[in-house]
N, C-alpha and C. Protein backbone atom coordinates (compact mmCIF):
# COMPACT_ATOMS: atom_id res chain seq x y z
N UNK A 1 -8.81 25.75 110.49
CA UNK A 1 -9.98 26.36 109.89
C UNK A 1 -9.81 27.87 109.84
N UNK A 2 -9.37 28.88 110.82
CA UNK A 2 -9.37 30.10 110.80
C UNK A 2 -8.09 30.18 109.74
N UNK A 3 -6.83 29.58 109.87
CA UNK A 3 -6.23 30.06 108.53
C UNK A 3 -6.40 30.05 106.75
N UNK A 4 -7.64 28.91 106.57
CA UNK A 4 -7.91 28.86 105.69
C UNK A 4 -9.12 30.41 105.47
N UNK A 5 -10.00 30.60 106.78
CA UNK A 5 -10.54 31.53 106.67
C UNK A 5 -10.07 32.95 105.41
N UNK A 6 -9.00 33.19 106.31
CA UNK A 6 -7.92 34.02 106.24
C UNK A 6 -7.21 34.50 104.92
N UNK A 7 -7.27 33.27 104.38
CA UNK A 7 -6.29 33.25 102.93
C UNK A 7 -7.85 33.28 102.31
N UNK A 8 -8.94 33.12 102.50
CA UNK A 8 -9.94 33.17 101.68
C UNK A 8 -10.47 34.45 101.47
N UNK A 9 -10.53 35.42 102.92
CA UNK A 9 -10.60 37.05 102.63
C UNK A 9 -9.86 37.85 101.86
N UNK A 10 -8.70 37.47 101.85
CA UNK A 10 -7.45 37.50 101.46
C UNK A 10 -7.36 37.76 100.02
N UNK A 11 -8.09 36.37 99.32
CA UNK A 11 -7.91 36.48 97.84
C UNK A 11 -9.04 37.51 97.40
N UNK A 12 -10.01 37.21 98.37
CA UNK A 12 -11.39 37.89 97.79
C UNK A 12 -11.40 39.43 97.66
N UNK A 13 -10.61 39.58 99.25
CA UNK A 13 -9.99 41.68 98.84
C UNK A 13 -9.41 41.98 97.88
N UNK A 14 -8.22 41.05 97.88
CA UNK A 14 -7.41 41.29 96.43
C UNK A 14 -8.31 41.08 94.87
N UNK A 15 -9.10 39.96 94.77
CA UNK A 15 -9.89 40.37 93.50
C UNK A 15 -10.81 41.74 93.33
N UNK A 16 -11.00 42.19 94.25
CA UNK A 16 -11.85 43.31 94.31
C UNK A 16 -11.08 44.41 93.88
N UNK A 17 -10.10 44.31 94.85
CA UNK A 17 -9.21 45.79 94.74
C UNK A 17 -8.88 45.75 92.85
N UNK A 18 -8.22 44.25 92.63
CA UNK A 18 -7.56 44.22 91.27
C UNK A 18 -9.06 44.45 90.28
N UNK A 19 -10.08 43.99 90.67
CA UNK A 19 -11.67 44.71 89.43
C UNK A 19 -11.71 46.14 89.94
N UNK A 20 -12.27 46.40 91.06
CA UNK A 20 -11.84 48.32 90.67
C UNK A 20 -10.85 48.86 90.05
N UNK A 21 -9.48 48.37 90.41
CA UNK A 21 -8.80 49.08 89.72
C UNK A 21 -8.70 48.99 88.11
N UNK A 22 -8.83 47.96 87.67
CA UNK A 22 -8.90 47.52 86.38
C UNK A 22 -10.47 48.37 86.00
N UNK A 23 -11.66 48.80 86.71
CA UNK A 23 -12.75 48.79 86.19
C UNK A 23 -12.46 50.69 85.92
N UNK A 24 -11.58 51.45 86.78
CA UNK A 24 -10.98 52.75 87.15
C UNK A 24 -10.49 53.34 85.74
N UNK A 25 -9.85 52.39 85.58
CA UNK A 25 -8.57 52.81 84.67
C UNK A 25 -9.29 52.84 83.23
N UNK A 26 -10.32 51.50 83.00
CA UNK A 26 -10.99 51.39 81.67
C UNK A 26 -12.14 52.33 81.84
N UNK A 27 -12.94 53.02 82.81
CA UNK A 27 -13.91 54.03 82.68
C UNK A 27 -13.39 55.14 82.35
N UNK A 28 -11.85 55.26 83.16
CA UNK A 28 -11.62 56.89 83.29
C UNK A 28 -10.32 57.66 82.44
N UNK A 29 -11.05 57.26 81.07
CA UNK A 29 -9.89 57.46 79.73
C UNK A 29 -10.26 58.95 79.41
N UNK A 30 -11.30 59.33 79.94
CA UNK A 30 -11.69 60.90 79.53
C UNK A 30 -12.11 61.06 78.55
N UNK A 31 -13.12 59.71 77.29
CA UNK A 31 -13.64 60.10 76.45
C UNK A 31 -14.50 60.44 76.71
N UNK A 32 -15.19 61.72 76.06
CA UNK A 32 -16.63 62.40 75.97
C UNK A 32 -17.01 61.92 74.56
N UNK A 33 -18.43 61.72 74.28
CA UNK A 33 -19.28 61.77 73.13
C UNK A 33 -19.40 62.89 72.60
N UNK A 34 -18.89 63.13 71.06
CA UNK A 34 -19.39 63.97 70.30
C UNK A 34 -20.38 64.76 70.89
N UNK A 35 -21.55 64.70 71.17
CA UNK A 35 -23.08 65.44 71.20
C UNK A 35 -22.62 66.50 72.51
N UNK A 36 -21.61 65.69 73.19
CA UNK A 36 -21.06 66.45 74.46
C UNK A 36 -20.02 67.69 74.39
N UNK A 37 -18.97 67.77 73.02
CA UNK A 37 -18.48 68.61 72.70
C UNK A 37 -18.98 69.41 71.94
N UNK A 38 -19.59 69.05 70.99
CA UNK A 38 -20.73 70.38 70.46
C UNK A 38 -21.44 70.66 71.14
N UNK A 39 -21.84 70.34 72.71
CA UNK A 39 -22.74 70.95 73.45
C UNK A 39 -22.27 72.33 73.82
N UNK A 40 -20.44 72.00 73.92
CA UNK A 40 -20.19 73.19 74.75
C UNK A 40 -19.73 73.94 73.64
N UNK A 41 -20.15 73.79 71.66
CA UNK A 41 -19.23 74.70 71.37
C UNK A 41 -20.28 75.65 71.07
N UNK A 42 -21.47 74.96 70.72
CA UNK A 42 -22.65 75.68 70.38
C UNK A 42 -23.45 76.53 71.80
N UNK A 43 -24.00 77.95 71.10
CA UNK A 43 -24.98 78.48 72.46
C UNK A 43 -25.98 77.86 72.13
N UNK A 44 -27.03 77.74 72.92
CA UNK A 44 -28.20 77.02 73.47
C UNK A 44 -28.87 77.45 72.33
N UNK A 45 -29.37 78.69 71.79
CA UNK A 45 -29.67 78.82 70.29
C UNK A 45 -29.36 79.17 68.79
N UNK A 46 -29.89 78.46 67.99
CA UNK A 46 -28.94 78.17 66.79
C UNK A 46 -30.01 78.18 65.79
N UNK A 47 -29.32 78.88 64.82
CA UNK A 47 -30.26 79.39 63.23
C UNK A 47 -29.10 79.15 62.40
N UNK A 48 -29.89 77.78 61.39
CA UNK A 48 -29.82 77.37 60.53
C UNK A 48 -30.38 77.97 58.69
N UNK A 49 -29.18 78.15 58.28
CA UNK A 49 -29.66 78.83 56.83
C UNK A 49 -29.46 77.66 55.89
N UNK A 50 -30.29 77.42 54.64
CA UNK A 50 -29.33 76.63 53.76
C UNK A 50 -29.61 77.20 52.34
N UNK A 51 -28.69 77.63 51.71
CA UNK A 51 -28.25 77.90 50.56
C UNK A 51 -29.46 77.16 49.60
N UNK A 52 -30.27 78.02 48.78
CA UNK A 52 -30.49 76.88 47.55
C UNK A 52 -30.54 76.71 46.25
N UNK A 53 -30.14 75.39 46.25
CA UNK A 53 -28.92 75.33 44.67
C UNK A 53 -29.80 75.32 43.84
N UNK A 54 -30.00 76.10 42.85
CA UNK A 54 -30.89 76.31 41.40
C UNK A 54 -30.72 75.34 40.69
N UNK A 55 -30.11 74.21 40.38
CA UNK A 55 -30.04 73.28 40.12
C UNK A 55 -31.25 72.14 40.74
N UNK A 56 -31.47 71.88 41.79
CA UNK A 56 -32.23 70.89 42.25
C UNK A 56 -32.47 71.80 43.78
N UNK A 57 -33.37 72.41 43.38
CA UNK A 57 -33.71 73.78 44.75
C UNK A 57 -35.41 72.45 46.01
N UNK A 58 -35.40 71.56 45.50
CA UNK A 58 -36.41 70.43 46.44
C UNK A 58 -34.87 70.12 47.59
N UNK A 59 -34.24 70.31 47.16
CA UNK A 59 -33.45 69.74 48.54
C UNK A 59 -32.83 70.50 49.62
N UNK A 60 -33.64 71.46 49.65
CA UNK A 60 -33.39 72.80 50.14
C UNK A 60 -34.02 72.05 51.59
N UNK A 61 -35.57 72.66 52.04
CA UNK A 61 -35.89 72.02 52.88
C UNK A 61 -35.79 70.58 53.51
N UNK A 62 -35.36 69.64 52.87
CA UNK A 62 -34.75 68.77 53.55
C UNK A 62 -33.47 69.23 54.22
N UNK A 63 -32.72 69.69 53.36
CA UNK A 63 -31.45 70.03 54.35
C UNK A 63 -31.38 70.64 55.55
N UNK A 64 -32.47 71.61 55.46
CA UNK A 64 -32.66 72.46 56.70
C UNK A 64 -33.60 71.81 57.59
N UNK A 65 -34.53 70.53 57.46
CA UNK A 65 -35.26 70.10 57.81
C UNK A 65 -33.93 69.12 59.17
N UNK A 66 -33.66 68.56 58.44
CA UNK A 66 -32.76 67.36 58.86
C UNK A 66 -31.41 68.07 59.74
N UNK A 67 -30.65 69.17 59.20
CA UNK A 67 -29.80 70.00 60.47
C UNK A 67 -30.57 70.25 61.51
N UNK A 68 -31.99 70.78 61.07
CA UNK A 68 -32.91 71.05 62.54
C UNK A 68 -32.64 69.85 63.51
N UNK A 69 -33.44 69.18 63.20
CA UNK A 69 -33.33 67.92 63.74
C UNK A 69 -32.01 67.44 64.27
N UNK A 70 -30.84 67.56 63.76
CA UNK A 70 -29.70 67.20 64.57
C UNK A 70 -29.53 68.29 65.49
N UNK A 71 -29.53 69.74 64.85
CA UNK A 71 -29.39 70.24 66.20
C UNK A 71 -30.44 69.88 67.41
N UNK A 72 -31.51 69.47 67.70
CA UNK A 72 -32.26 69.21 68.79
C UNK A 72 -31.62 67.88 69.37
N UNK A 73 -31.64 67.13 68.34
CA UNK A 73 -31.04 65.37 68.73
C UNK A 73 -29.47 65.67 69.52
N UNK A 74 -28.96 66.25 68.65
CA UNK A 74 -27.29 66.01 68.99
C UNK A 74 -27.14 66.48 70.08
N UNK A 75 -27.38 68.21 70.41
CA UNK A 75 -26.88 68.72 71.40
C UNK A 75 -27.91 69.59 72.01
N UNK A 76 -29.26 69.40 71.86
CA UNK A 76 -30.51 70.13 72.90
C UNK A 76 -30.24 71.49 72.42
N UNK A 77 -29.94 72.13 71.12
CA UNK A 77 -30.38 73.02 70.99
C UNK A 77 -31.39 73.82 70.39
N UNK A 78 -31.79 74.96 70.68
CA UNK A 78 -33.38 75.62 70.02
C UNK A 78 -32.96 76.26 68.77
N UNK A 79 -33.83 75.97 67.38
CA UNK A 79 -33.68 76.72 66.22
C UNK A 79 -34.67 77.84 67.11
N UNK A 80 -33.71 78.99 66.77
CA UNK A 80 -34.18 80.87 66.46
C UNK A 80 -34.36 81.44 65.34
N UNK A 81 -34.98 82.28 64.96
CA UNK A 81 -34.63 83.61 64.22
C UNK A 81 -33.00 83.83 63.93
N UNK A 82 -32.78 84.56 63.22
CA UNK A 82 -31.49 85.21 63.01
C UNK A 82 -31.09 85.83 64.14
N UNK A 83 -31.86 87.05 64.23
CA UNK A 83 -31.45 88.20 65.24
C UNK A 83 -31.22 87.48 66.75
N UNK A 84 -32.35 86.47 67.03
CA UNK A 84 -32.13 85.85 68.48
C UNK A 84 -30.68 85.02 68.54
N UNK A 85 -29.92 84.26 67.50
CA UNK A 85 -29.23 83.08 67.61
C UNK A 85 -27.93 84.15 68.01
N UNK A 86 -26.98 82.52 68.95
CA UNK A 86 -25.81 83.20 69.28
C UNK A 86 -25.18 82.18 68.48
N UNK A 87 -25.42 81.07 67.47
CA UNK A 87 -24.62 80.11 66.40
C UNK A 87 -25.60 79.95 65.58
N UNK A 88 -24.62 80.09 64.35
CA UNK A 88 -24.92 79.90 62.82
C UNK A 88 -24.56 79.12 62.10
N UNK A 89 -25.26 78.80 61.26
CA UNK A 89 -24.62 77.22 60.83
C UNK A 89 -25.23 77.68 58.94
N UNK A 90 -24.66 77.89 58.66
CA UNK A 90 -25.18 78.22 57.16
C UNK A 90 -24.74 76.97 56.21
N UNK A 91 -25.85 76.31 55.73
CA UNK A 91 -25.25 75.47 54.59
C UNK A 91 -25.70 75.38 52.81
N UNK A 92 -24.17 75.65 52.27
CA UNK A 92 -24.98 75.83 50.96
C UNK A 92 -24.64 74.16 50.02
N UNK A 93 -25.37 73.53 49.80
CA UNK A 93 -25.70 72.28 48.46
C UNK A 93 -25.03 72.52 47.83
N UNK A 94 -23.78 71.88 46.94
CA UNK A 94 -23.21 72.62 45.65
C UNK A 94 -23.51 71.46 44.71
N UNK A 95 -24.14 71.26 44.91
CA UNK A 95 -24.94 70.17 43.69
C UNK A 95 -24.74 68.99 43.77
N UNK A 96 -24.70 67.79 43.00
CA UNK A 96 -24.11 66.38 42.83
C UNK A 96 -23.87 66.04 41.38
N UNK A 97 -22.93 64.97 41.36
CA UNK A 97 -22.67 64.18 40.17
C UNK A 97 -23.25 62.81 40.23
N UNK A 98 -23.47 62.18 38.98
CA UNK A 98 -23.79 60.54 39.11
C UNK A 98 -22.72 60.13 38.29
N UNK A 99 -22.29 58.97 38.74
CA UNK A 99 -20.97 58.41 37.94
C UNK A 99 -21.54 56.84 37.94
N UNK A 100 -21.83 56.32 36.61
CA UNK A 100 -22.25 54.96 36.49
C UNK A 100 -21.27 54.18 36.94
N UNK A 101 -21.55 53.35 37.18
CA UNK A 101 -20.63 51.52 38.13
C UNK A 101 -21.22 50.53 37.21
N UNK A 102 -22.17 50.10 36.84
CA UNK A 102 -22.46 49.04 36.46
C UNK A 102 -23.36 49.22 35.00
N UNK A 103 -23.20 48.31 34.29
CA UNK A 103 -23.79 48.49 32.91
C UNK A 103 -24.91 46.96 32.52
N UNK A 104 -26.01 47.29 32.22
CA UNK A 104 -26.71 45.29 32.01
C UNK A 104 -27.06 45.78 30.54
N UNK A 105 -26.70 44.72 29.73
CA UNK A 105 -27.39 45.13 27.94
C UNK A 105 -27.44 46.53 27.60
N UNK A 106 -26.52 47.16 28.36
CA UNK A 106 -26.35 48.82 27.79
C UNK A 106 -26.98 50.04 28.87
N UNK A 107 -27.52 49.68 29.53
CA UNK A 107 -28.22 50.79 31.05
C UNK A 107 -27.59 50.77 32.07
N UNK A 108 -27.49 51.42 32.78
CA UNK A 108 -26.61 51.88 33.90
C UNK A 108 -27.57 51.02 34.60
N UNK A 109 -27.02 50.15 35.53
CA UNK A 109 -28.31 49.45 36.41
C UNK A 109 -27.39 49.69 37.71
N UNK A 110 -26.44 50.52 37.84
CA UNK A 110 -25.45 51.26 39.63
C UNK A 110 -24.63 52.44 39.36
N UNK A 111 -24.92 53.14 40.40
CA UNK A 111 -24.27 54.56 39.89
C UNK A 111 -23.54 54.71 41.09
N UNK A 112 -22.86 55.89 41.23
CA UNK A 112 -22.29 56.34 42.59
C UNK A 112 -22.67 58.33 42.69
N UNK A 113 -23.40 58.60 43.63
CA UNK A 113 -23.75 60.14 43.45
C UNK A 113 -22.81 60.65 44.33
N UNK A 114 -22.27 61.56 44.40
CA UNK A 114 -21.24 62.38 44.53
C UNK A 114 -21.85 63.84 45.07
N UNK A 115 -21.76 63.97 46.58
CA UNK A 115 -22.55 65.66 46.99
C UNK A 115 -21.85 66.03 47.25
N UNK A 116 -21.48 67.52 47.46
CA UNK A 116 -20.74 68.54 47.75
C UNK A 116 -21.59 69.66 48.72
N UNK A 117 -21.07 69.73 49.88
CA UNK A 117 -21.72 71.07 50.48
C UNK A 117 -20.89 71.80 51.18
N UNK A 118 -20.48 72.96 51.30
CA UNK A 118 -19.96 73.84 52.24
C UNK A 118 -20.68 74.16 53.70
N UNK A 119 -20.00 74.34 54.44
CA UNK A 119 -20.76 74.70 55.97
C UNK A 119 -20.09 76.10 56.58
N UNK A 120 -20.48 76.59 56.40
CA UNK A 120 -20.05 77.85 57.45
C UNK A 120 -20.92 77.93 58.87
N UNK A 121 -19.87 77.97 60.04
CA UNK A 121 -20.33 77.61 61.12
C UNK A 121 -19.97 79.27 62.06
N UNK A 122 -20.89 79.65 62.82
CA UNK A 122 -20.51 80.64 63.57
C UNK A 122 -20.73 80.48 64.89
N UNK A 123 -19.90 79.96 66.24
CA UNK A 123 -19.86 79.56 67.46
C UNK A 123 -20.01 80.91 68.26
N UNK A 124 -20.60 80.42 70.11
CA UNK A 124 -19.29 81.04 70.82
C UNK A 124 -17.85 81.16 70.59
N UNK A 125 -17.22 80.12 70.20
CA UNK A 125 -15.69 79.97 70.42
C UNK A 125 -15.35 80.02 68.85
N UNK A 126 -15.92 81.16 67.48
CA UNK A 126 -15.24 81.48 66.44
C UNK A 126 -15.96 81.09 65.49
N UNK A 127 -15.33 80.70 64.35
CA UNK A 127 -16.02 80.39 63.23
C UNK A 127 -15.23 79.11 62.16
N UNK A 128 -15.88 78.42 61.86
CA UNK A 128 -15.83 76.92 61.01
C UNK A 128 -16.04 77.03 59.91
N UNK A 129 -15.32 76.87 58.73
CA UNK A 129 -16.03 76.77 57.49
C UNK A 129 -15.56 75.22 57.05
N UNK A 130 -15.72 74.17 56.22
CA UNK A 130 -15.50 72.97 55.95
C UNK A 130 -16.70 72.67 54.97
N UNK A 131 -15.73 72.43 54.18
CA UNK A 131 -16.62 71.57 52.43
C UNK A 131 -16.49 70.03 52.56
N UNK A 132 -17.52 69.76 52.32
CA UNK A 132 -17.88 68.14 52.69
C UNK A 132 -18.25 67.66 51.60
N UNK A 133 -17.66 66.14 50.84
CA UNK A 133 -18.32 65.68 49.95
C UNK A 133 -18.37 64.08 50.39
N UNK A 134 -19.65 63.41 49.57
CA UNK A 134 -20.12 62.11 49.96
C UNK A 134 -20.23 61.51 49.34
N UNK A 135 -20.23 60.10 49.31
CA UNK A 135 -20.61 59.65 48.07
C UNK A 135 -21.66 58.55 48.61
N UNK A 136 -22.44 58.16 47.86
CA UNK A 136 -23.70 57.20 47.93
C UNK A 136 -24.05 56.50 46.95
N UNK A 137 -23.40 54.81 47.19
CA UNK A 137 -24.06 53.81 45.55
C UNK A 137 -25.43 53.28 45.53
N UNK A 138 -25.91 52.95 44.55
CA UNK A 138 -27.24 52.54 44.60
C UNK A 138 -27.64 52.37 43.14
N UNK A 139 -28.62 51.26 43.55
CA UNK A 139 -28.95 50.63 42.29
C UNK A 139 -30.01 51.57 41.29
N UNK A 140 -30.08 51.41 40.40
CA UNK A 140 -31.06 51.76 39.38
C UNK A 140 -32.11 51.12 39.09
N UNK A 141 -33.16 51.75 38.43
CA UNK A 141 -34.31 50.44 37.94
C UNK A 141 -34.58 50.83 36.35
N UNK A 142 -35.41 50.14 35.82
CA UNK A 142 -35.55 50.59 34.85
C UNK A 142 -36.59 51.44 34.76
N UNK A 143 -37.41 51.75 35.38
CA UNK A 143 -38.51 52.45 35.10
C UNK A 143 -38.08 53.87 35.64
N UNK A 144 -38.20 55.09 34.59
CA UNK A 144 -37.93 56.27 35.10
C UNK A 144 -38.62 57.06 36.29
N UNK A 145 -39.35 56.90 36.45
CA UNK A 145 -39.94 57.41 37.91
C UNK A 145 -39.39 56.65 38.58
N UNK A 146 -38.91 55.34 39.05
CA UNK A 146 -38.34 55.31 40.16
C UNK A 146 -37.22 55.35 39.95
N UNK A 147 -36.34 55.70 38.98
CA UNK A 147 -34.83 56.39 38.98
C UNK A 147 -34.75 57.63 39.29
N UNK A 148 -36.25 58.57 39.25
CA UNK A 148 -36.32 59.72 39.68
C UNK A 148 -36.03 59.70 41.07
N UNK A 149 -36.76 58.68 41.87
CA UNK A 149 -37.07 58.68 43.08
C UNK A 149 -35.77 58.10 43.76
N UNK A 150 -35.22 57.17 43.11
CA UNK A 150 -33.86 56.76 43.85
C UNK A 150 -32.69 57.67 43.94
N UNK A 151 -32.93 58.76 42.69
CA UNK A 151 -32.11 59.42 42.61
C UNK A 151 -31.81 60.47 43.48
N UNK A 152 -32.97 61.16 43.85
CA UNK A 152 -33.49 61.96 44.93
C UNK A 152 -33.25 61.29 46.39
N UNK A 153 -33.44 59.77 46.72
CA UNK A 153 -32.91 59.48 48.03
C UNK A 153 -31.78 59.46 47.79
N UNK A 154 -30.79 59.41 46.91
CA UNK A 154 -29.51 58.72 46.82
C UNK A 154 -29.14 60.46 47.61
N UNK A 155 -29.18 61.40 46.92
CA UNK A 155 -28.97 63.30 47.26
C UNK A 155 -29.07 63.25 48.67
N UNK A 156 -30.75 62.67 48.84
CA UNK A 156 -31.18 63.25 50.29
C UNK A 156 -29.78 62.10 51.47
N UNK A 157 -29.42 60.64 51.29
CA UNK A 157 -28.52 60.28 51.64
C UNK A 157 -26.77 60.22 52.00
N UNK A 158 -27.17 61.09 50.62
CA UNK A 158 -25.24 61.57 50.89
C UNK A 158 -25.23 63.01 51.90
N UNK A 159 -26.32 63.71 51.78
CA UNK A 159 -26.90 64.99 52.31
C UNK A 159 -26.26 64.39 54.11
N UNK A 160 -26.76 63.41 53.96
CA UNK A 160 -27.12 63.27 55.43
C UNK A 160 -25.80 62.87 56.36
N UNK A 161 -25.43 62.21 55.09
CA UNK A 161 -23.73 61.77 55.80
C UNK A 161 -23.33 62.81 55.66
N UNK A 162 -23.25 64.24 55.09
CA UNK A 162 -22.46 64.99 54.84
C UNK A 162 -22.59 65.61 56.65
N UNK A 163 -23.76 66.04 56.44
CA UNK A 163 -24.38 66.83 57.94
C UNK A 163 -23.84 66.00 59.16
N UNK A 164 -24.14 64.49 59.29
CA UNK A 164 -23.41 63.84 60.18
C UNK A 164 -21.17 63.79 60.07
N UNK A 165 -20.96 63.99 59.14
CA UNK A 165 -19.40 64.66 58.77
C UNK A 165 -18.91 65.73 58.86
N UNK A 166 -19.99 67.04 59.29
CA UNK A 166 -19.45 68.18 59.65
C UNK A 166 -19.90 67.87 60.85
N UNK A 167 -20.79 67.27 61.34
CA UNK A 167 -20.80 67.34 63.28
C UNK A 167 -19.74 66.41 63.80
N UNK A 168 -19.05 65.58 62.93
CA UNK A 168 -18.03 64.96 63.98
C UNK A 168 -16.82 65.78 63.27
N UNK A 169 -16.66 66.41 62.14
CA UNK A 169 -15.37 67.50 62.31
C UNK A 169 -15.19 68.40 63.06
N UNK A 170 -16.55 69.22 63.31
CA UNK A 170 -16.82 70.29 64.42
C UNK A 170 -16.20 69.25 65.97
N UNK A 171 -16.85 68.52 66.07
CA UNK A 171 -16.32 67.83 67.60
C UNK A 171 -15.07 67.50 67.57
N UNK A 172 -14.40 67.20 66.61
CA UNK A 172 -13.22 66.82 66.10
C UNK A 172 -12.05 67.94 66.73
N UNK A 173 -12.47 68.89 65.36
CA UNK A 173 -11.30 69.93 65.68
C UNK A 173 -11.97 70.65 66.84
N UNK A 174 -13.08 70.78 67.97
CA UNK A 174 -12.50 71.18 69.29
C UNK A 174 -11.86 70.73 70.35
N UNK A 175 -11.87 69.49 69.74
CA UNK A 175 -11.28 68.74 71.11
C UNK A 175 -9.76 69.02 71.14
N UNK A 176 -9.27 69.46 69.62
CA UNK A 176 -7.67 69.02 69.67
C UNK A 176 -7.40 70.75 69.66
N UNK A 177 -8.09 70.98 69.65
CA UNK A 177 -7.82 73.37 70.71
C UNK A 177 -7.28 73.10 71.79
């Protein structure tokens, strides 16, 4: 009875030792989350500009609406004034294209919109510039007000991937400094 004891502690240390170590090795790869490297590239306050495009100048405040918002979400930082901020994040809209996909009895009934924005970024640790473009498909309707309206989310959507594509390039290229 005590040698069976024995070989039973036995296996049970060894499964343990072999799950920590196995549990060691898969926790401690040294990835950090994005929100964690722009924490440290950005200072604690940050002023946001955005460019607006005379072309479709309504998507002005969304843009700046929605960077706000990531900066608080992503990395806890406070929109300032100009004069107070120690990072700048300037973004200018350079418009969009629609490129039809699909045709029914002669109407575009799918398009693909196409955004373009530049970012100029001003850190503690230097300065970022990166042009971002997106693309976003989506259906059409027939009724012109709501092609107005789809058309306008389709902008405000690629907008958004764009903004989420310069925060993981920014995290991107600091990690590999």
């Amino acid at each position: 009875m005590r040698g069976s004891n024995k070989s039973f502690l036995k296996k049970n240390i060894l499964k343990f030792l072999i799950f920590n170590v196995s549990f060691f090795i898969l926790t401690a790869c040294g990835y950090k989350p994005s929100s964690h490297v722009i924490k440290n590239i950005f200072a604690d306050t940050v002023y946001v500009e955005v460019a607006v495009d005379r072309v479709e100048p309504e998507n002005a405040p969304f843009v700046k609406d929605e960077m706000n918002r990531l900066v608080y979400t992503r990395f806890k930082g406070r929109i300032v004034p100009k004069d107070q901020a120690k990072s700048k994040i300037r973004i200018a809209y350079s418009g969009s294209t629609f490129t039809p996909l699909a045709y029914e009895e002669g109407y575009v009934v799918r398009y693909r919109a196409n955004i373009r924005v530049h970012f100029d970024m001003l850190t503690k640790k230097g300065s970022i510039s990166k042009n971002i473009s997106t693309v976003f498909e989506s259906d059409i309707q027939a009724s012109s007000l709501a092609s107005s309206t789809l058309r306008t989310e389709a902008i405000r959507k690629g907008l958004e991937k764009a903004l989420d594509g310069f925060l993981a390039y920014v995290s991107a290229k600091s990690v590999s400094k």
